[in-house]
Protein backbone atom coordinates (compact mmCIF):
# COMPACT_ATOMS: atom_id res chain seq x y z
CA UNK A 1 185.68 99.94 128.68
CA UNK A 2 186.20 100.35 124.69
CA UNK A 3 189.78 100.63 123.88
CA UNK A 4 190.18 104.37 121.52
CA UNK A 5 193.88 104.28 120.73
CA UNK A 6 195.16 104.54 124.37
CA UNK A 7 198.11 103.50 125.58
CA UNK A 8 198.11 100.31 127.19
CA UNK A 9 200.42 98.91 129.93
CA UNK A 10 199.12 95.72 131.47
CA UNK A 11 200.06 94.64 134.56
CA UNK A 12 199.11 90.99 134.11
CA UNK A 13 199.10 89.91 130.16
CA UNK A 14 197.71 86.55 129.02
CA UNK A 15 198.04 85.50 125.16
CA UNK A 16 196.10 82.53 123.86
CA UNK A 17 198.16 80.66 120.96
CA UNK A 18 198.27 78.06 118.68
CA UNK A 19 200.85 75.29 118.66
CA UNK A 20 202.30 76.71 115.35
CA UNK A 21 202.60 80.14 116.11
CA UNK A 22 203.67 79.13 119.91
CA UNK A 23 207.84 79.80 118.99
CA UNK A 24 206.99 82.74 117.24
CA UNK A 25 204.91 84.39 119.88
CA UNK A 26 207.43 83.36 122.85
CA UNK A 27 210.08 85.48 120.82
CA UNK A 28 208.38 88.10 120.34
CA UNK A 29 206.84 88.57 123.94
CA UNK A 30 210.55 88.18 125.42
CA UNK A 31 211.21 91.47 123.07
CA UNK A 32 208.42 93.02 124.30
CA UNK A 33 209.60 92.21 127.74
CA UNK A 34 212.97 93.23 127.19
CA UNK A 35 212.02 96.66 126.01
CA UNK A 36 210.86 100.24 127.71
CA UNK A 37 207.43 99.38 126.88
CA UNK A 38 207.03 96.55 129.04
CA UNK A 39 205.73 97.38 132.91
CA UNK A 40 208.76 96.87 134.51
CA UNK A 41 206.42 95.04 137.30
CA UNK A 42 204.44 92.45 135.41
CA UNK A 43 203.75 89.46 134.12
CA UNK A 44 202.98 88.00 130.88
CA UNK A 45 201.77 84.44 130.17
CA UNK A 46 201.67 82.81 126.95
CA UNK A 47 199.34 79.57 126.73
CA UNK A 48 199.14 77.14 124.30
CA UNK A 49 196.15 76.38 123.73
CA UNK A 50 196.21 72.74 121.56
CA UNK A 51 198.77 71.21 124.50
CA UNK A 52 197.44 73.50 127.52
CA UNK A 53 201.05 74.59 127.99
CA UNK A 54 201.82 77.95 130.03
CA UNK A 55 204.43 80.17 129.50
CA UNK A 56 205.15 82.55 131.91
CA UNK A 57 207.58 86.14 131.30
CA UNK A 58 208.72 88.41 133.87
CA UNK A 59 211.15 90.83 134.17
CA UNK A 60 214.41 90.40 136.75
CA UNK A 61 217.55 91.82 136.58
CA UNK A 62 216.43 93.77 133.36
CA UNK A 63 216.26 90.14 131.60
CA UNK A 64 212.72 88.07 130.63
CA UNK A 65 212.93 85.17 132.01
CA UNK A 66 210.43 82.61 131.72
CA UNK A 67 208.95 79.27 133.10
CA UNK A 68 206.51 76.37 131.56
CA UNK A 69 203.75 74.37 133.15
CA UNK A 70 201.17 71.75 131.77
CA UNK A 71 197.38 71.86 132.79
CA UNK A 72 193.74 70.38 131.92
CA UNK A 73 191.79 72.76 130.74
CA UNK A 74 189.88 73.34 134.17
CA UNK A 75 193.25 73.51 135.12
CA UNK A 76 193.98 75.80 133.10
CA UNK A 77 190.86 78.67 133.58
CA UNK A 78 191.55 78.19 137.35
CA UNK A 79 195.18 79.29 136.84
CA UNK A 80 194.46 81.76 134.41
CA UNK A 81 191.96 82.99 137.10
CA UNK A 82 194.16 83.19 139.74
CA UNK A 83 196.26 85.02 137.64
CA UNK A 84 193.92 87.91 137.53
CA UNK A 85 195.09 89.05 134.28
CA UNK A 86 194.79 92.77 133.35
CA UNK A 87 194.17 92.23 129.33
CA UNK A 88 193.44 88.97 127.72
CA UNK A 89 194.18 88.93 123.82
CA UNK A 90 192.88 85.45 121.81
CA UNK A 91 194.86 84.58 118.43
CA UNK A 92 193.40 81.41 118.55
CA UNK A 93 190.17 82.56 117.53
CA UNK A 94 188.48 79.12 118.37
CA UNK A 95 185.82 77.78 120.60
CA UNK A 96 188.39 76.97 123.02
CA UNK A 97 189.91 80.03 123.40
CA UNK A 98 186.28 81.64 123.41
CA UNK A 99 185.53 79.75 126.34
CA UNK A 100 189.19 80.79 128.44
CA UNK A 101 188.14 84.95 127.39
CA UNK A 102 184.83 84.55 128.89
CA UNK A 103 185.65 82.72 131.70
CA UNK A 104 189.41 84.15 132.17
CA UNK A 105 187.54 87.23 134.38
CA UNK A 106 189.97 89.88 132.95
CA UNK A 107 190.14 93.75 132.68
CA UNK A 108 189.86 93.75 129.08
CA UNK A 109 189.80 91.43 125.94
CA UNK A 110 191.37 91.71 122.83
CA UNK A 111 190.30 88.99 120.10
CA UNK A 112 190.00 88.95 116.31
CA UNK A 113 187.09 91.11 114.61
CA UNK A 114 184.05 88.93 114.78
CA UNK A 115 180.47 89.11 116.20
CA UNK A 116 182.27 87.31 119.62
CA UNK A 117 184.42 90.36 119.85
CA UNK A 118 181.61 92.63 118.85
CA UNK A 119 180.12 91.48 122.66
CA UNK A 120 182.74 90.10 124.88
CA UNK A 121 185.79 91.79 124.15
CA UNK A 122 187.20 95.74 124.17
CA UNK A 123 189.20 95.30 120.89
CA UNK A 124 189.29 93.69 117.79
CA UNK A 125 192.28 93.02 115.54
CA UNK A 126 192.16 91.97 111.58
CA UNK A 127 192.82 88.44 110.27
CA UNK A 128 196.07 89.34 109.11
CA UNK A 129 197.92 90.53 112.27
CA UNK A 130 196.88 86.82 113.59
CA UNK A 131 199.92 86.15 115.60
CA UNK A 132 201.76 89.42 115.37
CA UNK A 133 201.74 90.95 118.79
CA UNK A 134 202.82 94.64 117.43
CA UNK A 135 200.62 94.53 114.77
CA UNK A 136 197.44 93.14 116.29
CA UNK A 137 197.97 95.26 119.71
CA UNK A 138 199.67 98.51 118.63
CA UNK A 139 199.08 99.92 121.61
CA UNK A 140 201.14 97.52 123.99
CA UNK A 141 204.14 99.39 122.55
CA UNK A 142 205.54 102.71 123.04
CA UNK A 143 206.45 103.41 119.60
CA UNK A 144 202.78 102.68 118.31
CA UNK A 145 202.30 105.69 115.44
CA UNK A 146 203.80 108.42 118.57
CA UNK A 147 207.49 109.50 118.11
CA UNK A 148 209.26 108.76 121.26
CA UNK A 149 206.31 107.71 123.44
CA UNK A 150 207.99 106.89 126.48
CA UNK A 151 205.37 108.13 128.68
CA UNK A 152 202.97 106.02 129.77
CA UNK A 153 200.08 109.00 130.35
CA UNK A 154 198.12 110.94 128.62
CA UNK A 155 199.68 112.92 125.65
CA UNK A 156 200.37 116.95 126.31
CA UNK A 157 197.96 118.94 124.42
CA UNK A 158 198.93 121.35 121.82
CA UNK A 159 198.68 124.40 124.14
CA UNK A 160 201.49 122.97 126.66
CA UNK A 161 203.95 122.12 123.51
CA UNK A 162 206.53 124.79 124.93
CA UNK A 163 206.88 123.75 128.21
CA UNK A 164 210.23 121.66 128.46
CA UNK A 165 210.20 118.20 129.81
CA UNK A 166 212.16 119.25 133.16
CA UNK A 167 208.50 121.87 133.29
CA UNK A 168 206.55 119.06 132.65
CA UNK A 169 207.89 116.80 135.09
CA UNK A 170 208.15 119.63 138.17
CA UNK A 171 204.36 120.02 137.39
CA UNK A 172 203.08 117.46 138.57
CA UNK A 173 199.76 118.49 138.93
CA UNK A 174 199.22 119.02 135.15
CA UNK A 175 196.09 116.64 134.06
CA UNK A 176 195.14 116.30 130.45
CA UNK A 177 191.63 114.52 130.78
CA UNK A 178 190.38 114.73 134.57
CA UNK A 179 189.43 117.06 137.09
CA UNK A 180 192.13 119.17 139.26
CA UNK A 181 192.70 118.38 142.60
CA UNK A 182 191.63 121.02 144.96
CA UNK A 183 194.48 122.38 146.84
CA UNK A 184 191.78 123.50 150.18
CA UNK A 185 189.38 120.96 150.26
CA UNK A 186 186.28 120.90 152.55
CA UNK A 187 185.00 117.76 152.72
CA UNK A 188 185.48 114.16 151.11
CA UNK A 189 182.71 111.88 149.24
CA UNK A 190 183.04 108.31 148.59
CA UNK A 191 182.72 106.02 145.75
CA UNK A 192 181.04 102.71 145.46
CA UNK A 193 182.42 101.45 141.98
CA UNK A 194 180.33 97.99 140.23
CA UNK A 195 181.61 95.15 142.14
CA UNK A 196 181.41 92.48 139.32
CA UNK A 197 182.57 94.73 136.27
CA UNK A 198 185.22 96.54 135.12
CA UNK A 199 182.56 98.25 132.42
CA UNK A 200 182.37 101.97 132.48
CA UNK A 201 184.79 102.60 135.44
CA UNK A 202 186.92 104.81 133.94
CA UNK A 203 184.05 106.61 132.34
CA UNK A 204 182.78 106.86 136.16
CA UNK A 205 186.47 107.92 137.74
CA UNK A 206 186.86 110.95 134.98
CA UNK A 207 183.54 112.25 135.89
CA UNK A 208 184.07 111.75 139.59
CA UNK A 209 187.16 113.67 139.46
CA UNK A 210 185.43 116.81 137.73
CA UNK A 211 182.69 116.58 140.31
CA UNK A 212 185.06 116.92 142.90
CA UNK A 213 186.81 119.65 141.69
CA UNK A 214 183.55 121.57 140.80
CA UNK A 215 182.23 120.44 144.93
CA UNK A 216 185.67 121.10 145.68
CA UNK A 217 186.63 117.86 147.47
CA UNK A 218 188.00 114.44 147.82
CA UNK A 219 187.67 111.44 146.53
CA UNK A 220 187.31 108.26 148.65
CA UNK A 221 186.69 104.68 146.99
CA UNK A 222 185.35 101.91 148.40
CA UNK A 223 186.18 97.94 147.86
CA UNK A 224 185.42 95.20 149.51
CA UNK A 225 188.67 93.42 150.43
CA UNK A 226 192.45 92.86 148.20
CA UNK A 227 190.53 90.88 145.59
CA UNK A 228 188.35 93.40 144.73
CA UNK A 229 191.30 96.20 145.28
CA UNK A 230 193.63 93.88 142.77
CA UNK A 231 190.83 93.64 139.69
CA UNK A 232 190.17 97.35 140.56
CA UNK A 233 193.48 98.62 140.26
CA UNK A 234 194.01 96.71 137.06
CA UNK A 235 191.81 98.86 135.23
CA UNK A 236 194.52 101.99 135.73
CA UNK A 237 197.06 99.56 135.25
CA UNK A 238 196.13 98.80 131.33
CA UNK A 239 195.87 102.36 130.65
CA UNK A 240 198.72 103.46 131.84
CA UNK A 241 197.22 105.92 134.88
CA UNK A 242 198.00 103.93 137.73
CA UNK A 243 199.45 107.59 138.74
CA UNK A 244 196.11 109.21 138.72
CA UNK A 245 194.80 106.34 140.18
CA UNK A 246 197.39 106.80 143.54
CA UNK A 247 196.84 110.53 143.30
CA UNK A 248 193.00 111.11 143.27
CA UNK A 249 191.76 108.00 144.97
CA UNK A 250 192.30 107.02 148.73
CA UNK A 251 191.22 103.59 148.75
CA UNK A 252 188.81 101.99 151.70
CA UNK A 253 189.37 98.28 152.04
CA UNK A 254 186.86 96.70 154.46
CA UNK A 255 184.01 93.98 153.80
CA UNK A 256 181.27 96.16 154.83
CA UNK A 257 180.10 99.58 152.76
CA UNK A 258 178.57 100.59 156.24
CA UNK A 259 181.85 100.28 158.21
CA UNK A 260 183.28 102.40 155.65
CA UNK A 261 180.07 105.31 155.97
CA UNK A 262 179.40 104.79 159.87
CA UNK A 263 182.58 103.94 161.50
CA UNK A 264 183.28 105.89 164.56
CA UNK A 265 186.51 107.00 162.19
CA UNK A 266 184.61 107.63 159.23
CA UNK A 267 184.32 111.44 157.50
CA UNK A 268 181.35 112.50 156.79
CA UNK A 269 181.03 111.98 153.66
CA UNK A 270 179.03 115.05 151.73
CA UNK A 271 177.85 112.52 149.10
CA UNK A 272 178.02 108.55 148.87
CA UNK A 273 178.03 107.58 145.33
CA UNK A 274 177.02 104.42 143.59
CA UNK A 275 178.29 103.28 140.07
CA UNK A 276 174.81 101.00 139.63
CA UNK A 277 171.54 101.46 140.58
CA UNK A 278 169.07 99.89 142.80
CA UNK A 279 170.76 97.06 144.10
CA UNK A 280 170.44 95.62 147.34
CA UNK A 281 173.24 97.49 148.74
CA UNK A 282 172.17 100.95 147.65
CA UNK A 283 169.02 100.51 149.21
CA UNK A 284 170.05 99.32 152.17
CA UNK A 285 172.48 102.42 152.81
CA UNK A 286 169.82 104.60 152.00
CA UNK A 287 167.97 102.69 154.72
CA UNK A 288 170.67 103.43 157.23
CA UNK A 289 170.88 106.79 156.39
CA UNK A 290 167.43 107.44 156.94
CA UNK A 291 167.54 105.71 159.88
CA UNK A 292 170.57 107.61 161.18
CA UNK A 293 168.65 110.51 160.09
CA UNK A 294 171.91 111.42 157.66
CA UNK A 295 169.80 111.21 154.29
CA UNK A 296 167.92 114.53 152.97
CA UNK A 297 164.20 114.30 151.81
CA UNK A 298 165.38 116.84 148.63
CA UNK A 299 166.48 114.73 145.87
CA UNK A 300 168.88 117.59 144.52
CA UNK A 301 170.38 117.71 148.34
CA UNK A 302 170.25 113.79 149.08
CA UNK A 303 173.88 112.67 150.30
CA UNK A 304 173.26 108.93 148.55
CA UNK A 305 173.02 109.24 144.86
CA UNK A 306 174.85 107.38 141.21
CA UNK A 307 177.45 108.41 139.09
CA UNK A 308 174.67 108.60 136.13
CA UNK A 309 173.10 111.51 138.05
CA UNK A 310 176.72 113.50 138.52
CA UNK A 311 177.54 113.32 134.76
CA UNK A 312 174.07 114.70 134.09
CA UNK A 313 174.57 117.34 136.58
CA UNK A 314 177.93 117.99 134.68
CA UNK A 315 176.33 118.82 131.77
């Protein structure tokens, strides 16, 4: 998932600092708490990364208040970890801090322009904004370049300019960049997003969602337990569309993809689609629906099939 100017609102935030620009970092992450761009139900933390100090900010009573902790460094990437966080951004731009990005397991990276950021993260900022949150991650903030951004979706397009804010609001079916929602549905099909990467999910939800307004149906997704859920919600979390994420998707939570397809309270699902390719689980659905004598011989009509083959059959 490349970052293109988006809004971003985190739900979990980690910042990786050095000792010296430690005070100046705390302040201004307490302003960014403080203000109307902040999600009103997250976290940020704020680690130190020559004492292994942590930080943490959180919003209560409309006030930031805040907590520090001391770890080792294991210490430290297990907490960080456990922390789940939704964007990672590095200003410490050292082999240290290298190793916490990659092993941090985050939604998305931000670190400074370099061939490390090139790889492993979604965003790169320039030498100079080193340390300056609103300068190195414009996007955090509502005010980033957009007059009176206070939205945390996408932008209107020209051609629904007119419409008043009390029309935009009542409509709350207006989508800028997905699929509509059909309004008589006849049937349901159900997603199978990459289990151990964030990459390309959105990519994979926007051309899910025309698909099932051009099939004219719904959208199941499923994930393996509230782990999985968690680092999969995130992802609509740091762009701002946890609303499209409640209104399109009906999440299945169960350990098994076959409990989900076979129950005796499943749908029948018109298509079961897979975000990767021939993996052990794919194949062994599309054993079990052979079996079951639910998968078609015609590859154009076959139930199981990836989300590469419905953006090509988008085109």
């Amino acid at each position: 998932m490349k970052l293109n100017g988006e809004r971003l609102v985190p739900f979990c935030t980690v910042i990786l600092s050095r000792i010296d620009k430690y005070a100046g970092l705390s302040a201004q992450i307490k302003e960014w708490c403080e203000s109307e761009s902040f999600n009103p139900q997250g976290k940020a933390y704020l680690v130190d990364c020559d004492r292994n100090k942590v930080k943490m900010f959180s919003l209560e009573n409309k006030k930031a208040v805040t907590f520090e902790d001391e770890y080792s460094f294991f210490e430290l990437i297990r907490f960080i970890q456990k922390a789940k966080p939704s964007c990672i951004i590095d200003f410490c731009n050292n082999a240290m801090s290298k190793t916490v990005v990659f092993f941090s397991h985050a939604g998305c990276a931000i670190c400074q322009k370099s061939l490390f950021s090139l790889f492993f993260a979604e965003a790169g900022y320039k030498k100079e904004a080193c340390g300056a949150l609103r300068t190195a991650v414009p996007c955090f903030f509502n005010d980033s370049g957009k007059e009176d951004r206070k939205t945390n979706y996408a932008d209107i397009p020209a051609e629904f300019a007119e419409q008043t804010e009390e029309e935009v609001e009542k409509e709350e079916k207006l989508v800028i960049d997905l699929g509509g929602i059909p309004e008589k549905p006849v049937g349901r099909i159900l997603w199978v997003p990459k289990r151990t990467t964030a990459r390309g999910m959105w990519t994979d939800f926007k051309n899910l969602t025309y698909y099932a307004e051009k099939e004219n149906v719904l959208i199941d997704v499923h994930l393996k337990n509230e782990k999985a859920k968690k680092r999969f919600d995130s992802v609509f979390f740091i762009k701002g569309r946890k609303m499209d994420l409640d209104r399109y998707l009906t999440p299945i939570v169960c350990e098994n993809l076959s409990d989900a397809i076979f129950g005796s309270r499943s749908p029948e699902y018109k298509k079961i689609i897979f975000s990767f390719g021939m993996t052990f689980e794919f194949l062994k659905t599309k054993s079990l629906l052979i079996q079951t004598g639910k998968e078609k011989s015609s590859d154009n009509s076959a139930r199981l099939t990836t989300t590469k083959k419905i953006g090509n059959y988008l085109k």
